[in-house]
N, C-alpha and C. Protein backbone atom coordinates (compact mmCIF):
# COMPACT_ATOMS: atom_id res chain seq x y z
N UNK A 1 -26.03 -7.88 13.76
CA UNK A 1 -25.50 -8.16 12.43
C UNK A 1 -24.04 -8.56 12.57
N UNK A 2 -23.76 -9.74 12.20
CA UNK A 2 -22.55 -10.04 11.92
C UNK A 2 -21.14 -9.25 11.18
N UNK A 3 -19.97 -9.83 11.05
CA UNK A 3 -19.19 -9.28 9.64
C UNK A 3 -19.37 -10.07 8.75
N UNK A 4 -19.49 -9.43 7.63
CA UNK A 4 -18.92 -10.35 6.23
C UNK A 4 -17.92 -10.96 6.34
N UNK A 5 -18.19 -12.34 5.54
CA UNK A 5 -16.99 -12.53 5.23
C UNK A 5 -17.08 -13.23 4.11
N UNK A 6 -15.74 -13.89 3.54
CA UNK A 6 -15.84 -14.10 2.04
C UNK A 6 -15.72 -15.80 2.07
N UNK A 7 -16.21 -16.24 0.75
CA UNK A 7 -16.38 -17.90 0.52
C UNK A 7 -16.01 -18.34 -1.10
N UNK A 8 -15.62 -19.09 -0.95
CA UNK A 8 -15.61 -19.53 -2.77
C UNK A 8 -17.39 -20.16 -2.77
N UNK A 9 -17.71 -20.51 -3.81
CA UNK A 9 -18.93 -21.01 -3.63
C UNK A 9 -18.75 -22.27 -3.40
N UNK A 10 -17.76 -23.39 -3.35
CA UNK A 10 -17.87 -24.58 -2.61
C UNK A 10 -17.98 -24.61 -0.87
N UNK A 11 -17.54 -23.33 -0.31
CA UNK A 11 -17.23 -23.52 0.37
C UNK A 11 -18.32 -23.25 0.97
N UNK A 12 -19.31 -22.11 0.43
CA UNK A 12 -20.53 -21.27 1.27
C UNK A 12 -21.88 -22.53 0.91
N UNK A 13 -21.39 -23.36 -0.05
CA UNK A 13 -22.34 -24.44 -0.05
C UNK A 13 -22.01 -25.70 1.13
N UNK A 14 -21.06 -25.98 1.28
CA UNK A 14 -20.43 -26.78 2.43
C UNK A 14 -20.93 -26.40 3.71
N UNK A 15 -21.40 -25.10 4.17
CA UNK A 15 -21.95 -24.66 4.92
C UNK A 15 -23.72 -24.82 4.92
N UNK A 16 -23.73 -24.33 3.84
CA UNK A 16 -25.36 -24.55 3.80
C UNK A 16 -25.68 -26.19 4.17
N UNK A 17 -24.99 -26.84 3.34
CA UNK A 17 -25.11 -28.44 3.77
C UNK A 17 -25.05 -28.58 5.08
N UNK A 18 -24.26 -28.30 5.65
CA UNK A 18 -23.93 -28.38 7.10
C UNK A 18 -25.54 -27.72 8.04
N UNK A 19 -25.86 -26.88 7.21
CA UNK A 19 -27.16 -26.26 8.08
C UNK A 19 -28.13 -27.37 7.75
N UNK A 20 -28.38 -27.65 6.28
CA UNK A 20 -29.66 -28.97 6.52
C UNK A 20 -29.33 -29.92 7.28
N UNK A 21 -27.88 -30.38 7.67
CA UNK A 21 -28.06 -31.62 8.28
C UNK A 21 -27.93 -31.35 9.67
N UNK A 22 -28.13 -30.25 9.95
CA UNK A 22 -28.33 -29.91 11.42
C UNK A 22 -29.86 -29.73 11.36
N UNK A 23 -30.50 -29.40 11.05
CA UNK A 23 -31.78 -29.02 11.02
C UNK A 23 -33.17 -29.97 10.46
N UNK A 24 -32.38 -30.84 9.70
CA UNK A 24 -33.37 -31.83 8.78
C UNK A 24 -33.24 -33.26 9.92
N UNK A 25 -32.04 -33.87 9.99
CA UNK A 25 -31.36 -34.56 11.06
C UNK A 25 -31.29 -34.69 12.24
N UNK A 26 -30.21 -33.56 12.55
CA UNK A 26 -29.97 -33.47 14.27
C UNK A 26 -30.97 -33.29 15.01
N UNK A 27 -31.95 -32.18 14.80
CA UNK A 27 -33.51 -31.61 15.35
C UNK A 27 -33.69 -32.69 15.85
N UNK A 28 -34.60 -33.34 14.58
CA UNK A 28 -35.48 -34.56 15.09
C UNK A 28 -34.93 -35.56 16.04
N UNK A 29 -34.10 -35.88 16.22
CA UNK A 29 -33.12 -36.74 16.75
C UNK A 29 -32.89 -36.09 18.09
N UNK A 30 -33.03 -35.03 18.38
CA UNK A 30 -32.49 -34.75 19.73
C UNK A 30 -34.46 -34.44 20.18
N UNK A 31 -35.17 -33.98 19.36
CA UNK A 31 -36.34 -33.49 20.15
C UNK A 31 -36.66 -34.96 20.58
N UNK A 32 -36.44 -36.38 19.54
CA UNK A 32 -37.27 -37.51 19.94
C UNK A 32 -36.33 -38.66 21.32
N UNK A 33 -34.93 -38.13 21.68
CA UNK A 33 -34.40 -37.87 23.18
C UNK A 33 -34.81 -37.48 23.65
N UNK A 34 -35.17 -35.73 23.98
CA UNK A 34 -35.87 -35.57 24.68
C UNK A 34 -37.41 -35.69 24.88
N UNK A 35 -38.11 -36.80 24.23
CA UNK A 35 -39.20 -37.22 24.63
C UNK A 35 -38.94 -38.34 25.05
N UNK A 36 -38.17 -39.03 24.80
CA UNK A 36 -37.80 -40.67 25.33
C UNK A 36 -37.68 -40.43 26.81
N UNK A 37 -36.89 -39.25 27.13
CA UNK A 37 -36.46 -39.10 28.51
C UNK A 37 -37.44 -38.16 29.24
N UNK A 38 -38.40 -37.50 28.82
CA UNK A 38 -39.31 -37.54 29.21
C UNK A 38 -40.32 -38.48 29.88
N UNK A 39 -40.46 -39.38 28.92
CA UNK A 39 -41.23 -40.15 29.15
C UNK A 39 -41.08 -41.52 30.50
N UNK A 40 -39.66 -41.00 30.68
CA UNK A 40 -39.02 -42.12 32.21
C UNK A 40 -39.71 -41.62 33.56
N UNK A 41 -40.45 -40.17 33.38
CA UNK A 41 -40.93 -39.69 34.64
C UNK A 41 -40.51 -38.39 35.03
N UNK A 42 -40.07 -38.47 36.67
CA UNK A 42 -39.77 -37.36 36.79
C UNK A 42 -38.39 -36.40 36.59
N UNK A 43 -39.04 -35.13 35.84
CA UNK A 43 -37.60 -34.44 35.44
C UNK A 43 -36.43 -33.64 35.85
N UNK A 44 -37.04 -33.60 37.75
CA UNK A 44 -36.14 -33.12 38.39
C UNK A 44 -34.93 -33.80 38.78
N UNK A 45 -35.05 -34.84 38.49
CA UNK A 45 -33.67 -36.20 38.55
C UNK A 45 -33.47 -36.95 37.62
N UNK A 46 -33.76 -36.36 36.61
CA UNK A 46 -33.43 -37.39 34.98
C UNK A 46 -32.40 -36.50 34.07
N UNK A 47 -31.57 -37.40 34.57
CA UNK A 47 -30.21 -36.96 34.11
C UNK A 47 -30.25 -36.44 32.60
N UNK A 48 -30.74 -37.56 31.51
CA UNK A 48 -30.92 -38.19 30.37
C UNK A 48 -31.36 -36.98 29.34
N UNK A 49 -32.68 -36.28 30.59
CA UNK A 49 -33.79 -35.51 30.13
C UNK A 49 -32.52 -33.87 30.09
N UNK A 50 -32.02 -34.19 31.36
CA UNK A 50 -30.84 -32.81 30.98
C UNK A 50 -29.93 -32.70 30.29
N UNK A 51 -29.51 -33.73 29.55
CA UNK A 51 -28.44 -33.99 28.97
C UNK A 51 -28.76 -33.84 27.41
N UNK A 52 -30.00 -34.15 27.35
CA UNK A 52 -30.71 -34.28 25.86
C UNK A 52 -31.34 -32.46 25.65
N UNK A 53 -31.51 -32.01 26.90
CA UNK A 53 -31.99 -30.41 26.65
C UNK A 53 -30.76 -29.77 26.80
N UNK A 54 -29.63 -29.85 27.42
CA UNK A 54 -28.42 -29.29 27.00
C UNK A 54 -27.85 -29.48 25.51
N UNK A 55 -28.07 -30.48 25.02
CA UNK A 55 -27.96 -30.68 23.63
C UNK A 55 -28.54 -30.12 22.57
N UNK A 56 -29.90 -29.96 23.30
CA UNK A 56 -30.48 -29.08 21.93
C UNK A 56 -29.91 -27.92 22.01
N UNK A 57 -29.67 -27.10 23.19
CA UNK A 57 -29.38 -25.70 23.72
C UNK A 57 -27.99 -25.77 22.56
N UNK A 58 -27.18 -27.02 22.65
CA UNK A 58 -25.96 -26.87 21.90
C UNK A 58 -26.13 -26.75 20.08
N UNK A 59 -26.87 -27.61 20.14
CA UNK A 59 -27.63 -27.78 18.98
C UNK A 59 -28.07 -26.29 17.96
N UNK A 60 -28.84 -25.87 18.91
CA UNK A 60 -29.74 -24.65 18.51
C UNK A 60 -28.91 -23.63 18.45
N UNK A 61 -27.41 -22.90 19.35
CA UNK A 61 -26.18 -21.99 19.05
C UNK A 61 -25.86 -22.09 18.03
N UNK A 62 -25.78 -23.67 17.35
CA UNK A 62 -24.99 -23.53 16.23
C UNK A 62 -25.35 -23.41 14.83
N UNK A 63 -27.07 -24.19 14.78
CA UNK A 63 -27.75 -23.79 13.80
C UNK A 63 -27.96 -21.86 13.51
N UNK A 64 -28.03 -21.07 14.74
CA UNK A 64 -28.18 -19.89 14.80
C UNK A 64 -26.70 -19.43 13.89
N UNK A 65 -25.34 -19.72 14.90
CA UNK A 65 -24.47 -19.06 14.18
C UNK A 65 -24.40 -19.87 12.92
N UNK A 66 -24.31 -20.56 12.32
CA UNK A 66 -24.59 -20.70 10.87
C UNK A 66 -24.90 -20.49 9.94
N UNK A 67 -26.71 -19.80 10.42
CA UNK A 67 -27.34 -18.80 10.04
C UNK A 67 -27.04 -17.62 9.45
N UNK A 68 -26.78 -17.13 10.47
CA UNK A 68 -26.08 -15.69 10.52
C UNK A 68 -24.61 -15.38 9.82
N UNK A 69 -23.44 -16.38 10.02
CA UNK A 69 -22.17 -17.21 9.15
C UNK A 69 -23.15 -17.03 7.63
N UNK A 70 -23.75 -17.85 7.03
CA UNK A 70 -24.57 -17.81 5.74
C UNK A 70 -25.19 -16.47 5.70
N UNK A 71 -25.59 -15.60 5.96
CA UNK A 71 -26.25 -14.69 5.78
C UNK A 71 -25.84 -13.38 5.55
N UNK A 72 -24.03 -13.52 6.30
CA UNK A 72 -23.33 -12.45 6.02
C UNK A 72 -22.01 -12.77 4.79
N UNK A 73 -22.23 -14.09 4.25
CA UNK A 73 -21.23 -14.65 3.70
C UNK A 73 -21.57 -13.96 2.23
N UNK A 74 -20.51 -13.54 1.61
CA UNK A 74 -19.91 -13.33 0.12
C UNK A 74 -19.59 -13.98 -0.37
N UNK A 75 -19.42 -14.65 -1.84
CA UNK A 75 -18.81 -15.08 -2.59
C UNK A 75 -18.03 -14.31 -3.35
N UNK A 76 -16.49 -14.37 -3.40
CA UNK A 76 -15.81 -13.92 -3.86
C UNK A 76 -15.57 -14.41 -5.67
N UNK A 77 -15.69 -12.88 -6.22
CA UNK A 77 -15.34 -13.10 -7.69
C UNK A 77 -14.22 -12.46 -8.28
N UNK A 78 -13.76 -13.65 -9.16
CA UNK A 78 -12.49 -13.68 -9.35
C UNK A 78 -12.44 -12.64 -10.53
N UNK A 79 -13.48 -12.31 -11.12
CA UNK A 79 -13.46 -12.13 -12.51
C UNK A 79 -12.60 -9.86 -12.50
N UNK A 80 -12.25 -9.71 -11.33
CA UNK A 80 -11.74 -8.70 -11.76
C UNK A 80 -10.66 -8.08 -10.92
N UNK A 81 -10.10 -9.35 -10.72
CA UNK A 81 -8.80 -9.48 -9.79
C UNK A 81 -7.55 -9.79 -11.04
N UNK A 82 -6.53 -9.53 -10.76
CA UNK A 82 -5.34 -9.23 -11.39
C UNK A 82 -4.67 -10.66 -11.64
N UNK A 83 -4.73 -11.13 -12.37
CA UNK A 83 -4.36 -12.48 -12.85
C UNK A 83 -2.66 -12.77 -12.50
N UNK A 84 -1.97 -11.43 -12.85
CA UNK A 84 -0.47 -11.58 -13.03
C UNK A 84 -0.38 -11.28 -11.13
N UNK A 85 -0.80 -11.69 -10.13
CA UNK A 85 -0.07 -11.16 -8.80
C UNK A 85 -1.43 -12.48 -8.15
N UNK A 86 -0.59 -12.85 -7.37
CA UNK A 86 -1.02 -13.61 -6.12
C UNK A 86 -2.20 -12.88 -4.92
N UNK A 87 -3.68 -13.64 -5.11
CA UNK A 87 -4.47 -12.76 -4.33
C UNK A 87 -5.80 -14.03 -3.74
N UNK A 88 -6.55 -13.75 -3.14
CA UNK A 88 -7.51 -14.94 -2.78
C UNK A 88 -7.68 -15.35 -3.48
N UNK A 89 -7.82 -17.04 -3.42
CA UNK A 89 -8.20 -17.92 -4.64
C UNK A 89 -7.03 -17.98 -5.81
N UNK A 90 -6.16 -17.66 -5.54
CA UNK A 90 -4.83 -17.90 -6.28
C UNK A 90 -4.34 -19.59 -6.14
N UNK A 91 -4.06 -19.95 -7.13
CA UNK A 91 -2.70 -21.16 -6.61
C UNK A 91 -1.61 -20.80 -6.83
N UNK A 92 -0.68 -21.38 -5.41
CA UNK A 92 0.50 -20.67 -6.11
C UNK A 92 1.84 -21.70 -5.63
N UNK A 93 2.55 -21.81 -6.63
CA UNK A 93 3.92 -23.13 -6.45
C UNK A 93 4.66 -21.85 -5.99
N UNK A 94 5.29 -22.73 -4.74
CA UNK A 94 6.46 -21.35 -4.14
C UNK A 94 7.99 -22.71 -3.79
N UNK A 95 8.62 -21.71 -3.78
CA UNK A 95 10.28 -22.77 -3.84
C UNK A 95 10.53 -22.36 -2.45
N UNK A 96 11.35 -23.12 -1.46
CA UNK A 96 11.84 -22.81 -0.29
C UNK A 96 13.46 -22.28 -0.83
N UNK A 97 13.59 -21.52 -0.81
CA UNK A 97 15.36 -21.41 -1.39
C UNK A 97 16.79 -21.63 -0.48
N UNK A 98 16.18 -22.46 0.77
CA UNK A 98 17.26 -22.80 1.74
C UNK A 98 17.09 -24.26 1.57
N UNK A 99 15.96 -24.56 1.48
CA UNK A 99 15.28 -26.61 1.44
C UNK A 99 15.85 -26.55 -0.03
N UNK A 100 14.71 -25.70 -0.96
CA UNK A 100 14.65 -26.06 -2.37
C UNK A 100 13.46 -26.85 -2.47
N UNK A 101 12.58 -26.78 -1.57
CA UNK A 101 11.58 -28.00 -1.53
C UNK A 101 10.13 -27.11 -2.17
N UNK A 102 9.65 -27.27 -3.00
CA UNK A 102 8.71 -26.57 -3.53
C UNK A 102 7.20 -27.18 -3.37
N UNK A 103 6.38 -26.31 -3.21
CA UNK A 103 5.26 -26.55 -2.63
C UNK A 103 4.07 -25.77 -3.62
N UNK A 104 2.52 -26.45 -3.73
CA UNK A 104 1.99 -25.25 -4.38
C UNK A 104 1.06 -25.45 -3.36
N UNK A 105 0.20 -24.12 -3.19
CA UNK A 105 -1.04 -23.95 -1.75
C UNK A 105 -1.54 -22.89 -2.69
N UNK A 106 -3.10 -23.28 -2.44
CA UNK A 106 -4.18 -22.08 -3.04
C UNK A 106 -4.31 -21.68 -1.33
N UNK A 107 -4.82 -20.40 -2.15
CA UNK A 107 -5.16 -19.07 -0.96
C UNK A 107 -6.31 -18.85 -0.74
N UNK A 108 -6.79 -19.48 0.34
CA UNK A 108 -8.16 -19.16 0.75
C UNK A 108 -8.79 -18.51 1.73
N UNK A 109 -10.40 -18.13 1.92
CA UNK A 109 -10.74 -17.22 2.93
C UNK A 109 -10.11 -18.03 3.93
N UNK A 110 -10.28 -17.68 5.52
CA UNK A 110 -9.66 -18.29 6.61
C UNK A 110 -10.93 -19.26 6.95
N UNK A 111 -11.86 -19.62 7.14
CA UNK A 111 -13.07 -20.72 6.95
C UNK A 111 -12.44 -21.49 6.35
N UNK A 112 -11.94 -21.56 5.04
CA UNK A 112 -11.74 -23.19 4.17
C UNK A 112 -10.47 -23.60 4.22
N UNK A 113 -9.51 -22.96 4.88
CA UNK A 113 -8.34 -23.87 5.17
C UNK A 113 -8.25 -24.76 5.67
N UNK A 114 -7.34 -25.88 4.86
CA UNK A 114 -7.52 -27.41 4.98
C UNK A 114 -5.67 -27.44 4.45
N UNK A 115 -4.56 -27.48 5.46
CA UNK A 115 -3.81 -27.81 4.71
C UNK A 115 -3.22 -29.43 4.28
N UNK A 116 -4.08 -30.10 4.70
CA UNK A 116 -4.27 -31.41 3.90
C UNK A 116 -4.56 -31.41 2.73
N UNK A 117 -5.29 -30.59 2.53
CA UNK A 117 -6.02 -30.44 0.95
C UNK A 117 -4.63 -28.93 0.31
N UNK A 118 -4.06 -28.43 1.02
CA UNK A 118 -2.94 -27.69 0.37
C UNK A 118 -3.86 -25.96 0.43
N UNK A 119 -4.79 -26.02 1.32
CA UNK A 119 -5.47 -24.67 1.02
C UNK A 119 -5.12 -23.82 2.53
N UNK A 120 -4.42 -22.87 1.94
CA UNK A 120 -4.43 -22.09 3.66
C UNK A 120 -4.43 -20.71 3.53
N UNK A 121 -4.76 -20.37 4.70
CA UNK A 121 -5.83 -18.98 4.71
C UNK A 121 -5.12 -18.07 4.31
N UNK A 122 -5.55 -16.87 3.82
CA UNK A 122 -4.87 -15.61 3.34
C UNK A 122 -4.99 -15.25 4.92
N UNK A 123 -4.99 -14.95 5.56
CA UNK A 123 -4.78 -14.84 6.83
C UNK A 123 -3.58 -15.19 7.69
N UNK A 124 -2.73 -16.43 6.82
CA UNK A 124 -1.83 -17.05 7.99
C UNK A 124 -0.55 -16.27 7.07
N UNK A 125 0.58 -16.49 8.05
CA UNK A 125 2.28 -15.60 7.38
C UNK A 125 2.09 -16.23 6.16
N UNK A 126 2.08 -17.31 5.62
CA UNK A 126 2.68 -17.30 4.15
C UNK A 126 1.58 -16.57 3.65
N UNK A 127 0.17 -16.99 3.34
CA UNK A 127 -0.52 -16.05 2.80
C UNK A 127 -0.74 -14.56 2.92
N UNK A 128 -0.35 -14.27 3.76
CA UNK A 128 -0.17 -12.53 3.96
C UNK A 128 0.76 -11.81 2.99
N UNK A 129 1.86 -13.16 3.56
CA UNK A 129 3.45 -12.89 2.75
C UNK A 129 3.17 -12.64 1.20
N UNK A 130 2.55 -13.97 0.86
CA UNK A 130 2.19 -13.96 -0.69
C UNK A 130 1.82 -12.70 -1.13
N UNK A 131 0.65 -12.50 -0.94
CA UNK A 131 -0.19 -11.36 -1.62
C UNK A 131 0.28 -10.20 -2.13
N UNK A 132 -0.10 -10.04 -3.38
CA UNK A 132 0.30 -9.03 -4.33
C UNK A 132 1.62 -9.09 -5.15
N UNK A 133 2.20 -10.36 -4.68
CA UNK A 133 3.47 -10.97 -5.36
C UNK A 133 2.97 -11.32 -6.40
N UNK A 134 4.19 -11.54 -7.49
CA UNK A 134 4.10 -11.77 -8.75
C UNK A 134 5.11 -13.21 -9.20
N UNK A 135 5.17 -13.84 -10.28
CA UNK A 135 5.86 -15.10 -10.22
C UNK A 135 6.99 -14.30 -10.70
N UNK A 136 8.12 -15.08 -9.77
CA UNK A 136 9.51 -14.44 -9.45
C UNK A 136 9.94 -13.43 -8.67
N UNK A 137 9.38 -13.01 -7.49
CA UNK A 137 9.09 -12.65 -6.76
C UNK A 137 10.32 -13.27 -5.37
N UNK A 138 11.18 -13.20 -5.01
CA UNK A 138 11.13 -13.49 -3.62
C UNK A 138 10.72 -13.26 -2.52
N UNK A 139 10.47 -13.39 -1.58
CA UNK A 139 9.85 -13.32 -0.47
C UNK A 139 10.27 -13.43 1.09
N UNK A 140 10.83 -12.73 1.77
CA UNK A 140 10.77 -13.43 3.02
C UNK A 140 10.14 -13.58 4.33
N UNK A 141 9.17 -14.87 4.42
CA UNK A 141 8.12 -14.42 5.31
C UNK A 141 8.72 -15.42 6.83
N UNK A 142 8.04 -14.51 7.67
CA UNK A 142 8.01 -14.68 9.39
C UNK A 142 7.37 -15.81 9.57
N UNK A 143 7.83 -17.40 9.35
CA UNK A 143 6.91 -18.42 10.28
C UNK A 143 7.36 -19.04 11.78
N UNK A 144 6.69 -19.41 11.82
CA UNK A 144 6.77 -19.79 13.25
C UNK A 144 8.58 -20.56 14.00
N UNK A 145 9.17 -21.13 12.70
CA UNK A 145 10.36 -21.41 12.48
C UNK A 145 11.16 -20.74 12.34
N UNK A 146 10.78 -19.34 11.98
CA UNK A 146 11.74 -18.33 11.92
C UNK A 146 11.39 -17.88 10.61
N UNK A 147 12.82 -17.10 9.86
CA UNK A 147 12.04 -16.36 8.31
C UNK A 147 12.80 -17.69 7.64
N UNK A 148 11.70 -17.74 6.55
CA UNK A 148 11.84 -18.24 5.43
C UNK A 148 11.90 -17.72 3.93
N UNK A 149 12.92 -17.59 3.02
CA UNK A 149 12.62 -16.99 1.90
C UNK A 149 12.17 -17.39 0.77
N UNK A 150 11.07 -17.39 0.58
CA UNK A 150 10.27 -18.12 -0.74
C UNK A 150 10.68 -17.50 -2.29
N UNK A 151 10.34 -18.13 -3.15
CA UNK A 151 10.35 -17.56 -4.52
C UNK A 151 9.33 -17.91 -5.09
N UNK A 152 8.62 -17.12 -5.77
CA UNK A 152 7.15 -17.54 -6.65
C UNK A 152 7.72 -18.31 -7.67
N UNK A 153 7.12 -19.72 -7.99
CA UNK A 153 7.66 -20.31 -9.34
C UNK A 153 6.00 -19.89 -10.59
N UNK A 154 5.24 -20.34 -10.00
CA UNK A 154 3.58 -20.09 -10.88
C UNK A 154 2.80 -19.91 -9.37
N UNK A 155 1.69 -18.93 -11.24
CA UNK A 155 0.46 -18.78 -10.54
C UNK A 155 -0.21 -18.96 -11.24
N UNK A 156 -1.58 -19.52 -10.59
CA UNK A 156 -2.82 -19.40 -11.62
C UNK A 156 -4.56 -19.47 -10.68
C-alpha cells in the first residue's frame, strides 16, 4: 500500500488520462513491436525484439505506479478550510519588499506544480513559508538565494 496523497480534481483526472493513454495506446503499440520483431526470427540476437520487451517492462512500471498513485490519491476539499489564512489550493499575490516585484502563485499538492502555470508546491520554501499566513502578513522565507521577505497582498 502506498501513501496518500492529495490532488485537486484536475489534477487526479490528468492522471487518470494519463493511465488510458498508456493502456488504451501505448499497450497495443508496443505488444504489435513486439510481434513485428518477433516475427524477423531468431530471438536470441534480435536486438529490436529486446528493445521492444524492455519497453513494455518500462511500460508496464508505470502503468502499475499510476495505479497505485490513483488509488491512494485524495481529493482535497476546500469547503472547510479557513478562507482568511493561506493553505493548499490558496492563491496568493505576495510583494517582494526588497524588489517590490509582486507575484501571485496558487499552492498546490507537490504532483501539480507547474511554475509556468504560477502553481508551486506547498512543499517548496515559499509554500511552507506561506501557510497559515494571513493577508498582511510578512514573511521571511529561506530560498535558495538567501532570505527573502515577502508580504501577503491577497488571498483567495
Amino acid at each position: 500500500m502506498g501513501e496518500i496523497e492529495y490532488f485537486t480534481e484536475a489534477g487526479l483526472q490528468k492522471l487518470k488520462d494519463e493511465l488510458t493513454r498508456l493502456t488504451v495506446e501505448e499497450r497495443p503499440k508496443i505488444a504489435a513491436a513486439i510481434a513485428e520483431a518477433r516475427d524477423k526470427g531468431d530471438l536470441s540476437e534480435n536486438a529490436e525484439y529486446d528493445a521492444a520487451k524492455e519497453a513494455q517492462q518500462h511500460l508496464e512500471m508505470k502503468i502499475v505506479d499510476l495505479q497505485l498513485l490513483i488509488s491512494n490519491a485524495r481529493i482535497l476539499d476546500q469547503s472547510n478550510m479557513d478562507p482568511t489564512k493561506v493553505h493548499i489550493l490558496s492563491t496568493v499575490k505576495i510583494k517582494n519588499l526588497k524588489t517590490k516585484a509582486a507575484v501571485v502563485y496558487e499552492i498546490v499538492p507537490e504532483k501539480e506544480a507547474d511554475l509556468k502555470q504560477h502553481k508551486i508546491s506547498v512543499t517548496s520554501p515559499i509554500g511552507k513559508g506561506l501557510l497559515g499566513r494571513s493577508v498582511g502578513d510578512k514573511v521571511d522565507i529561506q530560498v535558495p538565494a538567501g532570505v527573502v521577505t515577502f508580504e501577503i497582498i491577497e488571498l483567495s
